[in-house]
Protein backbone atom coordinates (compact mmCIF):
# COMPACT_ATOMS: atom_id res chain seq x y z
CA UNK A 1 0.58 -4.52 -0.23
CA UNK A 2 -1.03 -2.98 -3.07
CA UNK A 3 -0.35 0.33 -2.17
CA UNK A 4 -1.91 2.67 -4.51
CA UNK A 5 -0.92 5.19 -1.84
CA UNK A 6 1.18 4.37 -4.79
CA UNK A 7 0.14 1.09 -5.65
CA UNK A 8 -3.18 0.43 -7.01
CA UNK A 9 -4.80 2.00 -10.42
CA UNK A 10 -8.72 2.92 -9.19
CA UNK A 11 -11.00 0.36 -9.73
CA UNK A 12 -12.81 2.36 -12.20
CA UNK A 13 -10.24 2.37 -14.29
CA UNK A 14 -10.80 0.44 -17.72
CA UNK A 15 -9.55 -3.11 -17.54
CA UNK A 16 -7.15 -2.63 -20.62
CA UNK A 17 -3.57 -2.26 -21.82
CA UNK A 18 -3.20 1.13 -20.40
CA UNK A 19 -4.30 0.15 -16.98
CA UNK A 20 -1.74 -2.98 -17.04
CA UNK A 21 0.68 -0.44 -17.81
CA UNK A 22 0.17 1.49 -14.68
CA UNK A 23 0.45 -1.58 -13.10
CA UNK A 24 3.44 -2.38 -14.21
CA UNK A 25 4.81 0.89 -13.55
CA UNK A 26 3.91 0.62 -9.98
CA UNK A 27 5.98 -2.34 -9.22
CA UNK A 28 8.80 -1.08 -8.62
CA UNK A 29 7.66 1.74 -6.48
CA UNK A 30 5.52 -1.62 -4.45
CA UNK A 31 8.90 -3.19 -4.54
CA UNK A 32 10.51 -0.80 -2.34
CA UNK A 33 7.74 0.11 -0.09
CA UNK A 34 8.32 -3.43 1.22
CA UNK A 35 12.65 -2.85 1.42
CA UNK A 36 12.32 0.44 3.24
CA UNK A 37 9.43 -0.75 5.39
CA UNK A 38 9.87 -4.11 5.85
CA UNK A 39 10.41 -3.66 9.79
CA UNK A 40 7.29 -1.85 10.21
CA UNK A 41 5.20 -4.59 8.82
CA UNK A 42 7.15 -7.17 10.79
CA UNK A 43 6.07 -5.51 13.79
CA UNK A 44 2.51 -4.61 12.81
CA UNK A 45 2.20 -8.58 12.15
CA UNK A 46 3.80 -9.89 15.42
CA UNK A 47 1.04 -6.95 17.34
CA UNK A 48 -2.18 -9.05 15.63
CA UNK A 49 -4.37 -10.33 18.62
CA UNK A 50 -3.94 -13.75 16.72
CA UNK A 51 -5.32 -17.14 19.36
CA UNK A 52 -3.57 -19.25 17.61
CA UNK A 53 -0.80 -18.96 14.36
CA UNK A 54 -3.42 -19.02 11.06
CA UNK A 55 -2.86 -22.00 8.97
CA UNK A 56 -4.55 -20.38 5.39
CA UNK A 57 -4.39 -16.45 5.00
CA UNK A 58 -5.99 -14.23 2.55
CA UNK A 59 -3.78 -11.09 1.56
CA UNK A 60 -6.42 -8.75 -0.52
CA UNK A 61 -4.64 -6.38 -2.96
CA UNK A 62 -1.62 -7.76 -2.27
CA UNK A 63 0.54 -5.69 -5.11
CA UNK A 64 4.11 -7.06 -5.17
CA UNK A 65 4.14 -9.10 -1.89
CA UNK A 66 5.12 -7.29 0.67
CA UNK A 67 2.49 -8.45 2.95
CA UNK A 68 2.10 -11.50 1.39
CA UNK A 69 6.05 -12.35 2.53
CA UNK A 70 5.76 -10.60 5.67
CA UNK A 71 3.13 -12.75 6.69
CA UNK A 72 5.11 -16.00 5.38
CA UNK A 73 7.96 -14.94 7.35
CA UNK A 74 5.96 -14.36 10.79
CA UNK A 75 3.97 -17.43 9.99
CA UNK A 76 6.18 -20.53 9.12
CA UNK A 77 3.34 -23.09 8.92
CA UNK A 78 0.99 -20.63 6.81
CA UNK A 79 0.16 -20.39 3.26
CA UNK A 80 -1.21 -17.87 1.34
CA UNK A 81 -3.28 -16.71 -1.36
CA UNK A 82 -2.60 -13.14 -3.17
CA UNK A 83 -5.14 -11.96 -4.62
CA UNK A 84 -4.83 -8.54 -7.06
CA UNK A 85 -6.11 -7.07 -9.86
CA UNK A 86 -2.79 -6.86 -11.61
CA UNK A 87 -1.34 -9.82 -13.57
CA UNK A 88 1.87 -8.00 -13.41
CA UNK A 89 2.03 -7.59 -10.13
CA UNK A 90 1.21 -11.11 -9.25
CA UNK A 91 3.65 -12.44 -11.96
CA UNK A 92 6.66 -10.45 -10.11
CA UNK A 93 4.96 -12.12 -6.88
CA UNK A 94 5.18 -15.30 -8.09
CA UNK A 95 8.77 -14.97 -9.33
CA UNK A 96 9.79 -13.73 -5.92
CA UNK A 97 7.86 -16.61 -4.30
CA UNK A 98 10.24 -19.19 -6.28
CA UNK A 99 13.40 -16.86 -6.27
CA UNK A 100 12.33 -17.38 -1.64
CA UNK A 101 11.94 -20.99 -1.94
CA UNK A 102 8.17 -20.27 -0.57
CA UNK A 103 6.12 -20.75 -4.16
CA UNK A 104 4.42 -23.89 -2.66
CA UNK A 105 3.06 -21.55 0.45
CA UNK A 106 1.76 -19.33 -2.40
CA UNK A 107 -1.33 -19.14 -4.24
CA UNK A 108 -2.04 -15.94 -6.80
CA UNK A 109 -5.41 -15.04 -7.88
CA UNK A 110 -6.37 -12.71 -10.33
CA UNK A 111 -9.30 -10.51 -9.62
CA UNK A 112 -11.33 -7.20 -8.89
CA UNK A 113 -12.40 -7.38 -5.76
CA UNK A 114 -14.99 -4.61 -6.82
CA UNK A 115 -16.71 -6.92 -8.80
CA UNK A 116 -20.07 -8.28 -6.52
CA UNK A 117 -18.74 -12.20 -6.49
CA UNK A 118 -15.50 -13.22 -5.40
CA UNK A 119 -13.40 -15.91 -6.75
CA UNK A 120 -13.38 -18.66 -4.15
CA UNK A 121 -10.54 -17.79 -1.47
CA UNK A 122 -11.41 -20.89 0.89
CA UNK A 123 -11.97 -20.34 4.28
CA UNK A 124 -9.00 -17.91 5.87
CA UNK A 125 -7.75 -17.81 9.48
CA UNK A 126 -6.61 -14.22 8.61
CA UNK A 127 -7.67 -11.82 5.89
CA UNK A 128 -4.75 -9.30 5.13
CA UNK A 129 -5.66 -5.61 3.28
CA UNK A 130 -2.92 -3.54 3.44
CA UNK A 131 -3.28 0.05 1.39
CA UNK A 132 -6.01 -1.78 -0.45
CA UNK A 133 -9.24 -0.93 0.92
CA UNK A 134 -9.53 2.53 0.23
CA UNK A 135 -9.58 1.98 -3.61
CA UNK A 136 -12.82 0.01 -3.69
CA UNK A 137 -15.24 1.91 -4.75
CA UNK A 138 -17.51 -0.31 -2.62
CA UNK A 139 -16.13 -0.65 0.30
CA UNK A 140 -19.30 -1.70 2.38
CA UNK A 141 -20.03 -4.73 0.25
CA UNK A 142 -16.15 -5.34 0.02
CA UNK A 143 -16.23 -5.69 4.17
CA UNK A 144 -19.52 -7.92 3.85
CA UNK A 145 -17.59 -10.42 1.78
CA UNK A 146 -14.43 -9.98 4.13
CA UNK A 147 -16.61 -11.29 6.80
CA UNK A 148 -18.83 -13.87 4.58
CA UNK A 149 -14.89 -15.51 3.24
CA UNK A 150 -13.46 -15.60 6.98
CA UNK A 151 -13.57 -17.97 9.27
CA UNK A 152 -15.52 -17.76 12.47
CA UNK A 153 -13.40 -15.88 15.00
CA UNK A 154 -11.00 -15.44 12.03
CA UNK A 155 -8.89 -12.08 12.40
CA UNK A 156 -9.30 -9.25 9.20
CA UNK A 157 -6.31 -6.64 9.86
CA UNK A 158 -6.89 -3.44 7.59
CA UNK A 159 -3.46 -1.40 7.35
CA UNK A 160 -3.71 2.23 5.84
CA UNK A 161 -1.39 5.18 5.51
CA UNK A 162 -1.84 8.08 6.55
CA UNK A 163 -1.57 9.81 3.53
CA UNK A 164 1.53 9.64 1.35
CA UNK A 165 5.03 9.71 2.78
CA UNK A 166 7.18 12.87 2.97
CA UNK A 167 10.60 12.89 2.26
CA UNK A 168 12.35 16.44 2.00
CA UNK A 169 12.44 19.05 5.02
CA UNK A 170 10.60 22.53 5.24
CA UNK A 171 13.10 24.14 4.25
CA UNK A 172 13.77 22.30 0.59
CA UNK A 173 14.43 22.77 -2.31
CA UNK A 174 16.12 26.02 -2.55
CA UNK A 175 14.45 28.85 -3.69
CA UNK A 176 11.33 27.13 -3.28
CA UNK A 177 10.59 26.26 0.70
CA UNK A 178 7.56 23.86 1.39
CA UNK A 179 7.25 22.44 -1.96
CA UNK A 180 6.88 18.87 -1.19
CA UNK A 181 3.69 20.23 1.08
CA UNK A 182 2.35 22.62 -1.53
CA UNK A 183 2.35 18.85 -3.62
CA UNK A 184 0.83 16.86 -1.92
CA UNK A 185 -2.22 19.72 -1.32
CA UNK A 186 -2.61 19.42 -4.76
CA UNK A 187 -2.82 15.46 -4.45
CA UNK A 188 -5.58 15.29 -1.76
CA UNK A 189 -7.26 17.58 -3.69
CA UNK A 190 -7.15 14.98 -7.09
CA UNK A 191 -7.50 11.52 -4.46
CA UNK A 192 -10.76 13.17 -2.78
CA UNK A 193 -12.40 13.42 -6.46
CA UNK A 194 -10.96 9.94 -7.16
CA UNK A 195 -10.10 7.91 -4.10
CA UNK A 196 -12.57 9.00 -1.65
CA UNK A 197 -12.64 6.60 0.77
CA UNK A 198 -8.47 7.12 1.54
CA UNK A 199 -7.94 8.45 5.41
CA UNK A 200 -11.83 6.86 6.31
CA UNK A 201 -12.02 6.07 9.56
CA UNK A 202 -12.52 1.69 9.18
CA UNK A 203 -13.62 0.97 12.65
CA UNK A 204 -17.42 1.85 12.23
CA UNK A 205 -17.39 0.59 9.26
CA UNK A 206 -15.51 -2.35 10.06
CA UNK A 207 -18.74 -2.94 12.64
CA UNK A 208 -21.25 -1.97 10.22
CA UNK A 209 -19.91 -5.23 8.59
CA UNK A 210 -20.13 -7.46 11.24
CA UNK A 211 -17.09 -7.46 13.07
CA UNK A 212 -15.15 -6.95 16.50
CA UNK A 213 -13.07 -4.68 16.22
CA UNK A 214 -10.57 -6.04 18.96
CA UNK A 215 -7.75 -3.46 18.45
CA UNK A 216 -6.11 -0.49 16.38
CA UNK A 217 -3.09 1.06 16.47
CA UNK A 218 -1.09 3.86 15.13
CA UNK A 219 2.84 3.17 14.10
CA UNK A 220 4.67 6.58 13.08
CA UNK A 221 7.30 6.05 10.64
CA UNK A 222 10.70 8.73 10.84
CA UNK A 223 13.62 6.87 8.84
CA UNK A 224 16.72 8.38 8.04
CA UNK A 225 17.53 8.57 4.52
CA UNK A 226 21.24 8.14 5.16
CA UNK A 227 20.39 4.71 6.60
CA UNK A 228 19.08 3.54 3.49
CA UNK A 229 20.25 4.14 -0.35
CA UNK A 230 16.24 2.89 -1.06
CA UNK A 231 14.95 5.94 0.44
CA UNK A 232 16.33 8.51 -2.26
CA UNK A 233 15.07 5.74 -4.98
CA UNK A 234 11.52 5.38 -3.00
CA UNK A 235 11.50 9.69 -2.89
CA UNK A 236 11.81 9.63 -7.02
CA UNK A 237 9.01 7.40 -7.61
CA UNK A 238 6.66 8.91 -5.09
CA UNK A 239 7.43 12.30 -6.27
CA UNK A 240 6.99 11.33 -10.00
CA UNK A 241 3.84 9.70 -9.03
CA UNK A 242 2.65 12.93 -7.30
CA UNK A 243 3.75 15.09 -10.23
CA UNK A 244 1.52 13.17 -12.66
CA UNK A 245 -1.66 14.54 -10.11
CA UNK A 246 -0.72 17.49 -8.63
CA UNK A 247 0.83 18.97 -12.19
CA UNK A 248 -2.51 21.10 -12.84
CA UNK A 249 -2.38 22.83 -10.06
CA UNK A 250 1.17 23.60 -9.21
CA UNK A 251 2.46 27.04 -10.25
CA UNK A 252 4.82 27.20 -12.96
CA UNK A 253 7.62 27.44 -10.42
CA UNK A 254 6.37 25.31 -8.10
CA UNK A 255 6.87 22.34 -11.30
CA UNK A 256 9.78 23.74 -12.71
CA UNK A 257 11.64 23.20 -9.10
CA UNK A 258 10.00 19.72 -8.78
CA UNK A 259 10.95 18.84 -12.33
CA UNK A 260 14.70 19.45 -11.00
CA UNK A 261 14.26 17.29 -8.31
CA UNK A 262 13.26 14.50 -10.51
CA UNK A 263 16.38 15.11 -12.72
CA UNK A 264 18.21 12.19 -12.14
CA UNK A 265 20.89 13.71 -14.47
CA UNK A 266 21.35 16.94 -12.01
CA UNK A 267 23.74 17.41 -9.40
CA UNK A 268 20.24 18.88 -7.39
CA UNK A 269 18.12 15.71 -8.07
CA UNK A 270 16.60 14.41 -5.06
CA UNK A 271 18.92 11.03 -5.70
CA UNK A 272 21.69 13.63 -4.67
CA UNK A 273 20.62 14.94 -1.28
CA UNK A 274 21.43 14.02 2.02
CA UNK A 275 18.69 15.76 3.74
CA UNK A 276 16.17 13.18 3.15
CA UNK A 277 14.16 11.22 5.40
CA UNK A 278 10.77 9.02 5.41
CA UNK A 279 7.81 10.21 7.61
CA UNK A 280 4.60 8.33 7.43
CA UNK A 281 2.01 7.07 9.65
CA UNK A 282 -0.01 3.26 9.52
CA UNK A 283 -2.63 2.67 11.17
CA UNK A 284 -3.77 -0.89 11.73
CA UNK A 285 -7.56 -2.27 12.65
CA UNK A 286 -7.93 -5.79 13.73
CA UNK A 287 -11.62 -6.81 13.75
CA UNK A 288 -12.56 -10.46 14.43
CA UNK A 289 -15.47 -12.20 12.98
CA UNK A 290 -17.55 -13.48 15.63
């Protein structure tokens, strides 16, 4: 899932050694966004309107596999291609693929799926786009060559969050209630200058395209952080990420608290606390082309 809800760089970005970097930096962040929410995309899977179990599946910004794996696991008899923009994101893919005993099911192609002509991606039973979409800067024409790549009455899922995931009650950190909301504020306001099309609504557009939409569905996501040792790590690196665009507008205390959190060397950091817990929402659109 190339979740640039933390995963993707924008596809305006510059194609250089600074943008790889990002990339990189991502992965791990990608990485466990498929450990803490690995059930969730098991069960979004198993709820696609599917006729039959796809034989050849296309997973579209497909980061560091999560989708790509949860797709292999739901679908024995499938293979897939992973397509990204990131070489070192579809490197770690790759080595995870071998490290799974699934590399033969797995194809990785390079590419940015911005650009007007696609690399040939076959002919696809199911087209996967998990966190994805909302970075093109084209999304229109990106759907039009969803629909022209799939086959007919081939399933295209679209998966979305809604909006990054919260971690810390009202209440935290001390002294400074709320912060974690005053944050992310600051975040929608940077992602509606430069990820506009994150929270669209994909069902008209989805039919402006082409397709049948044949289903969507909200999952809300409330895990315990005690459950999971991943959750305190998966806190850190969204935080960190949010810090690096909500910084200009935070007030000085409002970045000298969150700079505390992300302490790792302080008894306060958010590694430390017990209080923490995952809230999200997906939201899933299965459109068939007819």
């Amino acid at each position: 899932m190339s979740q640039a809800h933390p995963h993707t760089p924008h596809p305006d970005a510059p194609h250089d050694r600074h943008r790889e970097h990002e990339s990189d930096g991502q992965a791990e962040i990608l990485d466990l966004d498929a450990e803490v929410l690995g059930e969730h995309l098991a069960f979004i899977t198993a709820w696609l309107p599917l006729k039959t179990g796809p034989r050849q599946i296309v997973d579209l910004g497909c980061g560091t596999g999560a989708g790509t794996f949860a797709l292999l696991d739901r679908f024995p008899d499938a293979y897939v291609t992973a397509v990204d923009a990131s070489a070192g994101h579809l490197r770690r893919l790759h080595e995870k693929a071998r490290a799974r005993g699934t590399e033969e099911r797995v194809r990785t192609v390079q590419a940015d799926l911005d650009d007007p002509a696609w690399p040939d991606l076959g002919s696809p039973d199911l087209v996967w786009a998990s966190a994805s979409m909302h970075h093109m800067a084209r999304p229109d024409r990106a759907l039009r060559n969803v629909h022209d790549v799939l086959a007919p009455g081939g399933l295209f899922a679209v998966v979305e969050l809604a909006g990054l995931p919260r971690f810390l009650p009202e209440s935290a950190p001390e002294g400074r209630p709320g912060l974690e909301e005053r944050c992310h504020a600051a975040t929608d306001r940077f992602h509606a200058e430069h990820v506009p099309h994150r929270g669209a609504e994909w069902g008209p557009m989805l039919t402006a395209a082409g397709f049948t939409v044949e289903g969507e569905r909200t999952i809300a996501v409330n895990i315990e952080g005690s459950r999971s040792e991943a959750i305190g790590r998966y806190a850190l690196g969204s935080l960190q990420r949010i810090r690096s665009a909500a910084a200009g507008s935070l007030s000085r205390e409002d970045l000298t608290a969150l700079d505390q959190l992300l302490d790792t060397g302080r008894p306060h950091s958010i590694l430390h606390r017990d209080d923490l817990a995952l809230r999200t929402e997906r939201t899933v659109w299965a459109a068939r082309r007819s």
